[in-house]
PDB file of N, CA and C in Angstrom:
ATOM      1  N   UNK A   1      15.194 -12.677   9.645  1.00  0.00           N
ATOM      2  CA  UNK A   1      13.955 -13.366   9.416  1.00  0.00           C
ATOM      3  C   UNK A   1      13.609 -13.243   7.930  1.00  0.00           C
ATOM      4  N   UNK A   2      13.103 -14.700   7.229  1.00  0.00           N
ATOM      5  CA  UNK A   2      12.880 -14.067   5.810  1.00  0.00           C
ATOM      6  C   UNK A   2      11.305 -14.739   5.849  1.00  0.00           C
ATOM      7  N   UNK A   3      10.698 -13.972   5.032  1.00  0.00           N
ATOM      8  CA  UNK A   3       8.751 -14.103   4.689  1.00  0.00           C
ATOM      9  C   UNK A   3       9.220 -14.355   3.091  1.00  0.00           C
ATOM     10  N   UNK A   4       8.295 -15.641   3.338  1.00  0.00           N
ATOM     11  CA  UNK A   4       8.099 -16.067   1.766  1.00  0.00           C
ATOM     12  C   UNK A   4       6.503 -15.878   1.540  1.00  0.00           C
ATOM     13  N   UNK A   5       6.089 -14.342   0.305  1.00  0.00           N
ATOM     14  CA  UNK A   5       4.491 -13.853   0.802  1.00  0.00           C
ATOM     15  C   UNK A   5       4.145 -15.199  -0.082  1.00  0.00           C
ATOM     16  N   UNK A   6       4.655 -16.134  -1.238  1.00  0.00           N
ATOM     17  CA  UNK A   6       3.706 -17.032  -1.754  1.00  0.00           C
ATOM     18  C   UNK A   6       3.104 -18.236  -0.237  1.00  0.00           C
ATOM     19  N   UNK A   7       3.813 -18.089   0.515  1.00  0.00           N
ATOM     20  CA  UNK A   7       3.292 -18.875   1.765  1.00  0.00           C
ATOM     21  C   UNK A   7       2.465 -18.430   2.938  1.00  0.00           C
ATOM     22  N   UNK A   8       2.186 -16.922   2.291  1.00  0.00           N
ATOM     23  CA  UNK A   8       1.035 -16.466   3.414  1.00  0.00           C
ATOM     24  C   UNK A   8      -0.341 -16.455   2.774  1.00  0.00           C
ATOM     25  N   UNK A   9      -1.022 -16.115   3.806  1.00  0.00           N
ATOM     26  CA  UNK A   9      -2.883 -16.405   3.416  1.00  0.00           C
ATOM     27  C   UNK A   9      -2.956 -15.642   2.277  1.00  0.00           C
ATOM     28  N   UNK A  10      -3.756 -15.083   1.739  1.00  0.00           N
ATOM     29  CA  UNK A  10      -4.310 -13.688   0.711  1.00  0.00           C
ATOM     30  C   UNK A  10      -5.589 -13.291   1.860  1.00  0.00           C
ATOM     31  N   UNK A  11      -5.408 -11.964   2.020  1.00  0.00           N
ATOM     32  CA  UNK A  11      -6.565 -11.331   2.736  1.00  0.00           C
ATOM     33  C   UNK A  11      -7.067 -10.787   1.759  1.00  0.00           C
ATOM     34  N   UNK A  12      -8.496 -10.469   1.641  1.00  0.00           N
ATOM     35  CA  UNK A  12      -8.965  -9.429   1.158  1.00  0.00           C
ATOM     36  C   UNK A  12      -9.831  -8.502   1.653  1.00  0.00           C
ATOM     37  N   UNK A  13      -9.174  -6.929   1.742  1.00  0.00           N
ATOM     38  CA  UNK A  13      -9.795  -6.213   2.497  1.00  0.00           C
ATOM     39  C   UNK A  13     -10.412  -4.827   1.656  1.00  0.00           C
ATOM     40  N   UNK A  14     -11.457  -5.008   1.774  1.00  0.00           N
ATOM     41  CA  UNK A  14     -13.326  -4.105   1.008  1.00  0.00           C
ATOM     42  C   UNK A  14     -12.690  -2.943   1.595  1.00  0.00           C
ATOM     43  N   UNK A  15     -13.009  -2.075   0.231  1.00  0.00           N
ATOM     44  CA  UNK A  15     -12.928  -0.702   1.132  1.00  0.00           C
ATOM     45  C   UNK A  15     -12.051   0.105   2.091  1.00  0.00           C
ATOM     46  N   UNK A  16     -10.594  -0.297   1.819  1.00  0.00           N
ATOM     47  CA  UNK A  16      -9.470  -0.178   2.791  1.00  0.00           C
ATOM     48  C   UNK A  16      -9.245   1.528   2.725  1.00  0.00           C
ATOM     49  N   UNK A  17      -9.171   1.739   4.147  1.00  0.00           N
ATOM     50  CA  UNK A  17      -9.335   3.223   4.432  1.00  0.00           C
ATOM     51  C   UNK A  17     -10.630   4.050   3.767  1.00  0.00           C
ATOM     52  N   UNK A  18     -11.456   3.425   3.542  1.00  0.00           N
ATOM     53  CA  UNK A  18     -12.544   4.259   3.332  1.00  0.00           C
ATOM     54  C   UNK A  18     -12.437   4.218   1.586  1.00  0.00           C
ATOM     55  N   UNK A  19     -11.721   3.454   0.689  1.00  0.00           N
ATOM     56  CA  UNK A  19     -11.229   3.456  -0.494  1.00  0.00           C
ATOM     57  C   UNK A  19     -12.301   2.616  -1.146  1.00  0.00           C
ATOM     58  N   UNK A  20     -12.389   2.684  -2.901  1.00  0.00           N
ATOM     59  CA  UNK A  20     -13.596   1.496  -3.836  1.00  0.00           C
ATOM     60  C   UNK A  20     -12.667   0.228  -3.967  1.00  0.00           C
ATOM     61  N   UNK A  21     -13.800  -0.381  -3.957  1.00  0.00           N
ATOM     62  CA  UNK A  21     -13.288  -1.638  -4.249  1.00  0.00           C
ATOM     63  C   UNK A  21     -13.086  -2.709  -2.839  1.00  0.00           C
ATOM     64  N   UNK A  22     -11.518  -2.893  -3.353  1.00  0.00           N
ATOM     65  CA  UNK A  22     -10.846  -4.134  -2.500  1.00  0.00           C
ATOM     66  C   UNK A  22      -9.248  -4.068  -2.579  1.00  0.00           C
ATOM     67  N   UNK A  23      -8.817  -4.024  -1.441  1.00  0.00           N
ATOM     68  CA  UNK A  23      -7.618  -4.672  -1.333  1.00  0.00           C
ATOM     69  C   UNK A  23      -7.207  -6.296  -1.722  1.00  0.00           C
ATOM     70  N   UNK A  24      -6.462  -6.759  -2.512  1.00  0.00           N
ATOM     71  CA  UNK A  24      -5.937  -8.166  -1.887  1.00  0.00           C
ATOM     72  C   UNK A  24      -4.533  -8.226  -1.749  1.00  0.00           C
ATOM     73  N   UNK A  25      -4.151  -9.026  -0.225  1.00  0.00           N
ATOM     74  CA  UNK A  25      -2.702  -8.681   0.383  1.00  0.00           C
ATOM     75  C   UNK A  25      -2.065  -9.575   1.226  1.00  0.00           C
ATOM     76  N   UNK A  26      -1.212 -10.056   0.673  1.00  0.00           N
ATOM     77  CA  UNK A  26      -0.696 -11.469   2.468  1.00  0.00           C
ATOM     78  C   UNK A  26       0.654 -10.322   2.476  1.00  0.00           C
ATOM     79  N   UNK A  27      -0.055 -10.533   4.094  1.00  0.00           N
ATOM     80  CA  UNK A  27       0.624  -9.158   5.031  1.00  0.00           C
ATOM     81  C   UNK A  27       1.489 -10.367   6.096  1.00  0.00           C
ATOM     82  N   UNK A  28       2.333 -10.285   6.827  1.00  0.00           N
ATOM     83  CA  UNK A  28       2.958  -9.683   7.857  1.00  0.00           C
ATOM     84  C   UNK A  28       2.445  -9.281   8.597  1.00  0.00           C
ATOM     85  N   UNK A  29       2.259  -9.423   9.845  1.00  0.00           N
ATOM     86  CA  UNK A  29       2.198  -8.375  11.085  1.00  0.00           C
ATOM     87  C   UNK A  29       2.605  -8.611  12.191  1.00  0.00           C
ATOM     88  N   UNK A  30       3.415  -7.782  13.023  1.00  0.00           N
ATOM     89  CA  UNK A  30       3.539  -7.873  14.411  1.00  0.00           C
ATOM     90  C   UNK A  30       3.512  -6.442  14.760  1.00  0.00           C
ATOM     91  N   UNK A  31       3.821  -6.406  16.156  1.00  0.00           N
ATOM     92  CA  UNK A  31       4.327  -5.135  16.759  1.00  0.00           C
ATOM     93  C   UNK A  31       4.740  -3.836  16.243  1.00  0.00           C
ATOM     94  N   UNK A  32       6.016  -4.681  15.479  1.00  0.00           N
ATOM     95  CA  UNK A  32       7.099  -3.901  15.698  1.00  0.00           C
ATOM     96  C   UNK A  32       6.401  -3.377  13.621  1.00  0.00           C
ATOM     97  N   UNK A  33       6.448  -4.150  12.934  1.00  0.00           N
ATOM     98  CA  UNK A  33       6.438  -3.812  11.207  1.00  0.00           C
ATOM     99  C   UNK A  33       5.045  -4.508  11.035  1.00  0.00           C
ATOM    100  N   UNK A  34       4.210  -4.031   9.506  1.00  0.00           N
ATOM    101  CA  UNK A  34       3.575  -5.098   8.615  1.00  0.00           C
ATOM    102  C   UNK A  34       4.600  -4.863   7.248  1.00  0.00           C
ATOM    103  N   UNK A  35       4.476  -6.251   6.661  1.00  0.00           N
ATOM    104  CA  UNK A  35       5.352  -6.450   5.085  1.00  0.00           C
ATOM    105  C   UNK A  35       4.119  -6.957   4.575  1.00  0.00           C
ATOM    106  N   UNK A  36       3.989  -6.048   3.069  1.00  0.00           N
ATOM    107  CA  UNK A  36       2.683  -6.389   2.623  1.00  0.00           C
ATOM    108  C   UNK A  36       2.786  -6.805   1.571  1.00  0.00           C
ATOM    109  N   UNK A  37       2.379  -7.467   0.698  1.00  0.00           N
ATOM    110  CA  UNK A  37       2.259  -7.470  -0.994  1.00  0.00           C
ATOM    111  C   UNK A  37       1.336  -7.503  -1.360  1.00  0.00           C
ATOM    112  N   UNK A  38       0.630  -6.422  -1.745  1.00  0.00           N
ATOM    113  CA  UNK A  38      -0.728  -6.169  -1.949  1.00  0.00           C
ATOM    114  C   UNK A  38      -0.892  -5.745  -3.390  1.00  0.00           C
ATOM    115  N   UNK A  39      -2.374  -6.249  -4.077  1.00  0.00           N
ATOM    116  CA  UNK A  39      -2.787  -5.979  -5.462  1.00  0.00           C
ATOM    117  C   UNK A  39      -4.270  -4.920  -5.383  1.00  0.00           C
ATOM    118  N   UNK A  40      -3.749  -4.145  -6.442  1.00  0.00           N
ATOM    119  CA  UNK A  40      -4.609  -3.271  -6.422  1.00  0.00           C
ATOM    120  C   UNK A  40      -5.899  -3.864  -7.801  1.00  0.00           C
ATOM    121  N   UNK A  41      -6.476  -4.113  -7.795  1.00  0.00           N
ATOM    122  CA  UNK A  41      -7.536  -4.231  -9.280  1.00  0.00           C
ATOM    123  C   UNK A  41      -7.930  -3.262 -10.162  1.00  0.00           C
ATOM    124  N   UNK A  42      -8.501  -2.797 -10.999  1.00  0.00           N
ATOM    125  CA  UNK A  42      -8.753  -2.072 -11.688  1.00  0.00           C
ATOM    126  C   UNK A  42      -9.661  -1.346 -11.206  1.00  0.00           C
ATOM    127  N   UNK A  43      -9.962   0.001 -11.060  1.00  0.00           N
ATOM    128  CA  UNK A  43     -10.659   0.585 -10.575  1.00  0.00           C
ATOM    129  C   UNK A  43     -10.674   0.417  -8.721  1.00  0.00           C
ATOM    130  N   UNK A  44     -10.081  -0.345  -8.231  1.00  0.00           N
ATOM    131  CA  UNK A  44      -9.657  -0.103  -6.862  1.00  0.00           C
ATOM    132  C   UNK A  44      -8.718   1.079  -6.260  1.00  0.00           C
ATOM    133  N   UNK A  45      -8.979   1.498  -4.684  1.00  0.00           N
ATOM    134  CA  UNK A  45      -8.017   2.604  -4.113  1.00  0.00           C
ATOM    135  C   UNK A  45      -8.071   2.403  -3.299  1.00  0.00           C
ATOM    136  N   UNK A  46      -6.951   2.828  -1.792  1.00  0.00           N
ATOM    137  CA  UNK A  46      -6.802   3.197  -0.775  1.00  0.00           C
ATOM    138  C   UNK A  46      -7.156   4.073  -0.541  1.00  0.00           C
ATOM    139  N   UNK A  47      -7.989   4.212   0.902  1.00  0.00           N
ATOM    140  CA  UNK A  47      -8.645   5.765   0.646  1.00  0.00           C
ATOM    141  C   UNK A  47      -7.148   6.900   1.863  1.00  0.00           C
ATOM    142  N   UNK A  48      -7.378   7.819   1.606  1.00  0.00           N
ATOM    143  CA  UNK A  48      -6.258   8.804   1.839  1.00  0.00           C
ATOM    144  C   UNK A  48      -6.300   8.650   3.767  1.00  0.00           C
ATOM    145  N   UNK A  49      -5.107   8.396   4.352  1.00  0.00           N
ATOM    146  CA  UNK A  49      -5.373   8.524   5.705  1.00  0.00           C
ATOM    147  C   UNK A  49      -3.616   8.572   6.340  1.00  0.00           C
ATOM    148  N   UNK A  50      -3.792   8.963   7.566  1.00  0.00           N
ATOM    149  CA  UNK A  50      -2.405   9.706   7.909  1.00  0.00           C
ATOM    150  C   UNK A  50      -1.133   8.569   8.742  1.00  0.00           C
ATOM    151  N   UNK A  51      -0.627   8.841   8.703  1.00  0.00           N
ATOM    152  CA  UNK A  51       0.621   7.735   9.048  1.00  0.00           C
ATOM    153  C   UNK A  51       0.624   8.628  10.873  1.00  0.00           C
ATOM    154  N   UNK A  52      -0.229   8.350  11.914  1.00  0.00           N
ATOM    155  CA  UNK A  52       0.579   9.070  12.873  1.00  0.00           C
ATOM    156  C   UNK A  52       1.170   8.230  13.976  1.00  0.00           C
ATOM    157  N   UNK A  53       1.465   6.975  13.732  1.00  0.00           N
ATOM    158  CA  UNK A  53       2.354   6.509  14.532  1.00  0.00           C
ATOM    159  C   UNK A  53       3.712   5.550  13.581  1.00  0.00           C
ATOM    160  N   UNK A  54       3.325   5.958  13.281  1.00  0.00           N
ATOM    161  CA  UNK A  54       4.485   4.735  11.283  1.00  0.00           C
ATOM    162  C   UNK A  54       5.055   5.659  10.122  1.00  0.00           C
ATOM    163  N   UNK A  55       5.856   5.102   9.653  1.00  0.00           N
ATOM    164  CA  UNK A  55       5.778   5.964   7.848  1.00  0.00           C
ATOM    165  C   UNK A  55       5.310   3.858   7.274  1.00  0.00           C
ATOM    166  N   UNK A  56       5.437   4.824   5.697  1.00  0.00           N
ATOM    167  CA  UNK A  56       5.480   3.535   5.018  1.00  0.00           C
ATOM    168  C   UNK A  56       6.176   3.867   3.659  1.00  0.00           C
ATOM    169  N   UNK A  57       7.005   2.898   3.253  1.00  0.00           N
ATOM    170  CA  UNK A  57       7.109   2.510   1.691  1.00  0.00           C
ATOM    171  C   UNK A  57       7.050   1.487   0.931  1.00  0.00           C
ATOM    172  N   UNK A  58       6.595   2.130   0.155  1.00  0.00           N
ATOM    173  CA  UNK A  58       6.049   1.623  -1.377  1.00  0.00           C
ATOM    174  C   UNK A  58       6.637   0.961  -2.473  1.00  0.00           C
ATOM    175  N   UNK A  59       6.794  -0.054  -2.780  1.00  0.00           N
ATOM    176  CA  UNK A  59       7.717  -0.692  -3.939  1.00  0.00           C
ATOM    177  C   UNK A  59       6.752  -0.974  -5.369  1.00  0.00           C
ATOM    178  N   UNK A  60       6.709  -0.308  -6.380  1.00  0.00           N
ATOM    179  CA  UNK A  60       6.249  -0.878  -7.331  1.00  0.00           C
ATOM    180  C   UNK A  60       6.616  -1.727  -8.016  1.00  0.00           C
ATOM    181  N   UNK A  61       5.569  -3.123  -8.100  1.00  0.00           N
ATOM    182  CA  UNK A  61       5.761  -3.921  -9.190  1.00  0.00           C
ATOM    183  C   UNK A  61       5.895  -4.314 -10.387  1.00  0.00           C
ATOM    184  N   UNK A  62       4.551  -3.898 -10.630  1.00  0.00           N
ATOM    185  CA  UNK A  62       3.748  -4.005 -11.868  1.00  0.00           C
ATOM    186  C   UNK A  62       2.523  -3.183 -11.722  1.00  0.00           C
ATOM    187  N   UNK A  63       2.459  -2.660 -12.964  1.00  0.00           N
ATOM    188  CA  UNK A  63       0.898  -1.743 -13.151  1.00  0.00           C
ATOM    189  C   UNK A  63       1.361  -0.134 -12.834  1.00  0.00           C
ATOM    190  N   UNK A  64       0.135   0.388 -12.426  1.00  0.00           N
ATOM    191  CA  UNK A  64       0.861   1.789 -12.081  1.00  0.00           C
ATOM    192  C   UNK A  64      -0.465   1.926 -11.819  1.00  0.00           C
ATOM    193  N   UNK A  65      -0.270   3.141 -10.558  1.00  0.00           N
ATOM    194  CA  UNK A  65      -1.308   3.752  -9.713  1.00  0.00           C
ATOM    195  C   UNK A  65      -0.976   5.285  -9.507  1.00  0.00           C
ATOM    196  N   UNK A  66      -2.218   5.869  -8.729  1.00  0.00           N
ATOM    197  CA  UNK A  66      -2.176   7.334  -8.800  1.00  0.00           C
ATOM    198  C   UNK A  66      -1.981   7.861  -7.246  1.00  0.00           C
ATOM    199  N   UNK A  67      -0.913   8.596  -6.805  1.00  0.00           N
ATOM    200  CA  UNK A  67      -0.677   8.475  -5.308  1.00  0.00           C
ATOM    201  C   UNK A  67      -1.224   9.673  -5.173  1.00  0.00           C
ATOM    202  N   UNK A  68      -1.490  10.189  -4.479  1.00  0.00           N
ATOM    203  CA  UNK A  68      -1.772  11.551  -3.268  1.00  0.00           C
ATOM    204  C   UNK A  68      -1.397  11.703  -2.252  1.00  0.00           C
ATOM    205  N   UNK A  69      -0.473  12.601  -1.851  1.00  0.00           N
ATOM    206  CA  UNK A  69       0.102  12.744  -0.371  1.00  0.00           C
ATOM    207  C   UNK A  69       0.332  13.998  -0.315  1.00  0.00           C
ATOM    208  N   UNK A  70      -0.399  14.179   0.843  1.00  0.00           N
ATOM    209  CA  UNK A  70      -0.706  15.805   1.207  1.00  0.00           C
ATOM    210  C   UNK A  70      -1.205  16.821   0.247  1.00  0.00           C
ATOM    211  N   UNK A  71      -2.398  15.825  -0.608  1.00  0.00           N
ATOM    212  CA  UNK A  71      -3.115  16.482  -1.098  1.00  0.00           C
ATOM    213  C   UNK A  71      -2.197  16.737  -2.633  1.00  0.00           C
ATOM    214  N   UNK A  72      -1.153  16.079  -2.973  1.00  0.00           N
ATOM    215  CA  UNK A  72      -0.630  16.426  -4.281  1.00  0.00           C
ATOM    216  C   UNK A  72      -0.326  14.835  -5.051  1.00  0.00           C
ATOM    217  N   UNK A  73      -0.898  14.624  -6.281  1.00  0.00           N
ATOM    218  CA  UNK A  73      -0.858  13.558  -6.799  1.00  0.00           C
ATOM    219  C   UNK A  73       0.591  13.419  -8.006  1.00  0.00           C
ATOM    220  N   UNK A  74       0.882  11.964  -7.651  1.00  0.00           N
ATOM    221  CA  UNK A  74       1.728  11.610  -8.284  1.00  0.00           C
ATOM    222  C   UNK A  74       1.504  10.327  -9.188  1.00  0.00           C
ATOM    223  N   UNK A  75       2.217  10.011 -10.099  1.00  0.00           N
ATOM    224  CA  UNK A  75       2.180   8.653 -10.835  1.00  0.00           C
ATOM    225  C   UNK A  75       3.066   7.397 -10.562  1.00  0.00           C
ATOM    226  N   UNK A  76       2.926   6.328  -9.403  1.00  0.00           N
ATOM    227  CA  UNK A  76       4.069   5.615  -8.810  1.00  0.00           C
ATOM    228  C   UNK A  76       3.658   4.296 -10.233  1.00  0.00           C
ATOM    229  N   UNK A  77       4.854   3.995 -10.445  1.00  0.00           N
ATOM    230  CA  UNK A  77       5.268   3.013 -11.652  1.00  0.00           C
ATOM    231  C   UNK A  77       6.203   1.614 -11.888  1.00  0.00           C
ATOM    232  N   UNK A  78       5.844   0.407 -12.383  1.00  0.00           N
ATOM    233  CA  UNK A  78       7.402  -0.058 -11.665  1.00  0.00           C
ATOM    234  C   UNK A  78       8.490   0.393 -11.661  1.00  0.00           C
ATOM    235  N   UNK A  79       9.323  -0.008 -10.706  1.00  0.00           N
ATOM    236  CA  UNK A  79      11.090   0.043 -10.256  1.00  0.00           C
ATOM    237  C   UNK A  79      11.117   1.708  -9.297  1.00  0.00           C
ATOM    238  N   UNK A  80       9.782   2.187  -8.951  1.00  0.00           N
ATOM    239  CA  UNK A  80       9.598   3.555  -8.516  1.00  0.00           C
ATOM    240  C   UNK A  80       9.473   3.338  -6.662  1.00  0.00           C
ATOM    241  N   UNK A  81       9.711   3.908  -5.842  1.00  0.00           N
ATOM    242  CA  UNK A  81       9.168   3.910  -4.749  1.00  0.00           C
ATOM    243  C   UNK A  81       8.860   5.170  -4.477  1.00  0.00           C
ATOM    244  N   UNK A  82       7.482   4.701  -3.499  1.00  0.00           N
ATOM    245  CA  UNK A  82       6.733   5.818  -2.589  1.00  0.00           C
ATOM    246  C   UNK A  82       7.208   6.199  -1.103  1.00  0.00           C
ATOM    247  N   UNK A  83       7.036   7.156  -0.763  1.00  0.00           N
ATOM    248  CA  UNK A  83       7.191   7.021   0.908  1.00  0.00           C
ATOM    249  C   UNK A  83       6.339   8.059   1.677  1.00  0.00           C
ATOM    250  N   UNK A  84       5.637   7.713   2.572  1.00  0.00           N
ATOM    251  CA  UNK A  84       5.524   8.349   3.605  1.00  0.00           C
ATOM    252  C   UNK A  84       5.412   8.298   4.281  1.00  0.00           C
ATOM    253  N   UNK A  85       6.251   9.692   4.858  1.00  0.00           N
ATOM    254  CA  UNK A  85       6.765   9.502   6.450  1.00  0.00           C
ATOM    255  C   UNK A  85       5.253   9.927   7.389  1.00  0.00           C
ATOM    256  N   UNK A  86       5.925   9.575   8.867  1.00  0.00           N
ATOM    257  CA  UNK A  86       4.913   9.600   9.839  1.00  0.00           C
ATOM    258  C   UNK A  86       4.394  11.078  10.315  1.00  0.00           C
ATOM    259  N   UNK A  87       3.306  11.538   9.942  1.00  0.00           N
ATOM    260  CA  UNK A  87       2.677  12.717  10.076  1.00  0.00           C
ATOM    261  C   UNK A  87       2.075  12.781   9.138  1.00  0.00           C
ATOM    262  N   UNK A  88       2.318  12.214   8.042  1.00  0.00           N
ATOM    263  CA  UNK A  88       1.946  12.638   6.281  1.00  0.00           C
ATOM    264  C   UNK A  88       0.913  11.628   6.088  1.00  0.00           C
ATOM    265  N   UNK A  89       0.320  12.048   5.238  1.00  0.00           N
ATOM    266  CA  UNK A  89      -1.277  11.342   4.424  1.00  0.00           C
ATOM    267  C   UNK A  89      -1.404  10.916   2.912  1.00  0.00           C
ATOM    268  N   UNK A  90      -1.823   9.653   2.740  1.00  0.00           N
ATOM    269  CA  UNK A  90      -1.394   9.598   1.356  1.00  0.00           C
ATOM    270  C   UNK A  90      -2.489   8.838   1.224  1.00  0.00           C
ATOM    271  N   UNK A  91      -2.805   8.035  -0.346  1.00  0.00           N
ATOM    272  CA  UNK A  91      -3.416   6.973  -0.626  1.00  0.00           C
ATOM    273  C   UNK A  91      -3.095   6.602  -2.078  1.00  0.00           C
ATOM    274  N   UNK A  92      -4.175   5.534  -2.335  1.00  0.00           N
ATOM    275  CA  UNK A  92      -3.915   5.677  -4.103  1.00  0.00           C
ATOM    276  C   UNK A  92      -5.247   4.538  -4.555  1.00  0.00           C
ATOM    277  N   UNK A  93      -4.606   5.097  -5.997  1.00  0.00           N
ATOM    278  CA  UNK A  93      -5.802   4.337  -6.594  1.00  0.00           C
ATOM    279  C   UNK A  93      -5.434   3.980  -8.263  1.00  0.00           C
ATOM    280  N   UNK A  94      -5.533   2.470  -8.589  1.00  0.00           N
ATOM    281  CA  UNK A  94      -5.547   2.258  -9.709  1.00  0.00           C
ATOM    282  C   UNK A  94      -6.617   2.778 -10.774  1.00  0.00           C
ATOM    283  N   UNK A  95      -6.305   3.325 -12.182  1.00  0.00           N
ATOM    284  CA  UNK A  95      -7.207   3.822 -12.486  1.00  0.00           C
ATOM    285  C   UNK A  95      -6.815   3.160 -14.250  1.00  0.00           C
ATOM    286  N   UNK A  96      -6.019   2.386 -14.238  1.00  0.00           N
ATOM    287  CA  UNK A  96      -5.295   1.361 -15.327  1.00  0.00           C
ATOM    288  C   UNK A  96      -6.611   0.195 -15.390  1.00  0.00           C
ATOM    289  N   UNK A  97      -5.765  -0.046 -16.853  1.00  0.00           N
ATOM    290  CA  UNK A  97      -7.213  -1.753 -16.790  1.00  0.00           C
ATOM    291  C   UNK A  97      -6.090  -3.028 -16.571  1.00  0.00           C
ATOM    292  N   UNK A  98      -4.912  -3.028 -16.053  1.00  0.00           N
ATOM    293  CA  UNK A  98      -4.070  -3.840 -15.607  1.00  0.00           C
ATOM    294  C   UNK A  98      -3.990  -4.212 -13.806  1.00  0.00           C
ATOM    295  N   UNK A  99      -4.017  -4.910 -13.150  1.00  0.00           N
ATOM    296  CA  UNK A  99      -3.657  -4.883 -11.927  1.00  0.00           C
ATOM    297  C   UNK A  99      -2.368  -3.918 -11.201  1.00  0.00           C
ATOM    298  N   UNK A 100      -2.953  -3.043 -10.034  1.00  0.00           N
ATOM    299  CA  UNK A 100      -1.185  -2.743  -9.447  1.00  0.00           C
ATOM    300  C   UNK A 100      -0.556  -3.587  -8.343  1.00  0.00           C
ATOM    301  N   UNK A 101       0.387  -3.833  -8.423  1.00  0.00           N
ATOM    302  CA  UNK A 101       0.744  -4.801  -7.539  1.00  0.00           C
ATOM    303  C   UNK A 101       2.251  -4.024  -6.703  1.00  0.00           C
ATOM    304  N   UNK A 102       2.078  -4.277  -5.244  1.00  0.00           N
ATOM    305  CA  UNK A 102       3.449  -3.691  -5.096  1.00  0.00           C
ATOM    306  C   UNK A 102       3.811  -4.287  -3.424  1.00  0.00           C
ATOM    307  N   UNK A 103       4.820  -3.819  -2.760  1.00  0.00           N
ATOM    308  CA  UNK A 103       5.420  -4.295  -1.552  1.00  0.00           C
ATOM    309  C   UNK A 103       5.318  -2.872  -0.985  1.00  0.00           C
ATOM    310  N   UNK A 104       4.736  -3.229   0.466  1.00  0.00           N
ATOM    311  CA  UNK A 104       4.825  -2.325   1.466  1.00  0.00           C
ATOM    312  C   UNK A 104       5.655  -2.559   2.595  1.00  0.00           C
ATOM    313  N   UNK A 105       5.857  -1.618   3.166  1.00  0.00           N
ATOM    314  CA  UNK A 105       6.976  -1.598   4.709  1.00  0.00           C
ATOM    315  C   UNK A 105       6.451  -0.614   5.516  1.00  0.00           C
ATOM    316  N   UNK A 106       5.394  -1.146   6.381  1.00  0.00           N
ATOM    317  CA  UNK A 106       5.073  -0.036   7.397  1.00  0.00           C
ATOM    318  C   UNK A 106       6.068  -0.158   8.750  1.00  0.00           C
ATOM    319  N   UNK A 107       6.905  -0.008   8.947  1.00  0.00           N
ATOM    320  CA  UNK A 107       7.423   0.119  10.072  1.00  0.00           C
ATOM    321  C   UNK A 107       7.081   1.209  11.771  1.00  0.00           C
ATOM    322  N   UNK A 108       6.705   0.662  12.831  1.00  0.00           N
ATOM    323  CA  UNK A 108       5.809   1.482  14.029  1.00  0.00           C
ATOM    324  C   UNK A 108       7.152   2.364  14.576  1.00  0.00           C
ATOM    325  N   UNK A 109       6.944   3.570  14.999  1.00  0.00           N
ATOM    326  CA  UNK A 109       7.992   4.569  15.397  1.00  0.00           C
ATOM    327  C   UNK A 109       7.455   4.891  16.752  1.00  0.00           C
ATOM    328  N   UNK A 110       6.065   4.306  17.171  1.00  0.00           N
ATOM    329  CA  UNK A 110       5.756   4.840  18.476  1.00  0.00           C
ATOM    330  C   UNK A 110       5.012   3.266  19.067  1.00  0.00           C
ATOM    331  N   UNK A 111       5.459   2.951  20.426  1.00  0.00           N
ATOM    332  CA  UNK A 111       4.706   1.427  20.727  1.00  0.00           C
ATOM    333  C   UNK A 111       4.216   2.025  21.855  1.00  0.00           C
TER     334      UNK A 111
END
């Protein structure tokens, strides 16, 4: 199956996980995965919350953001990936005056 994201909607979602700002993202979803390509804005974040039925990874685009997972922060950058697995807690937050932009892969491990 191939997703072309310039042919999906743009959502925009306020406050994702309890995070400032806004998400904007044409997602994917079924069952089984979401495929995301989501932009972070300046001063936007995901707020920190736990993977307990999924992992996910992270593809950086462009920009650069500040990750936290399990409480320890990192700097994800382009050509970098994130991951976390299912049990683990992460989030992030742009704190750049550039947009972050990147590809997600949540894949479900429990239906």
């Amino acid at each position: 199956m191939i997703f072309k994201f310039s042919d999906l909607e743009d959502t925009v979602i306020p406050n994702f996980y309890g995070g400032e700002k806004q998400i904007s993202a044409k997602m994917h979803v079924d069952d089984n995965l979401k495929l995301m390509k989501g932009t972070l804005i300046p001063g936007a974040s995901i707020g920190v919350h736990t993977h307990e039925k999924n992992s996910e990874v992270v593809f950086a685009l462009s920009g650069e953001a500040v990750v936290t997972m399990d409480g320890k922060e990192e700097i994800l950058k382009p050509g970098m990936v994130h991951y976390c697995p299912m049990g683990h807690s992460h989030g992030m937050r742009n704190n750049k005056d550039e947009d972050f932009v990147m590809y997600a892969v949540v894949p479900n491990h429990i239906l």
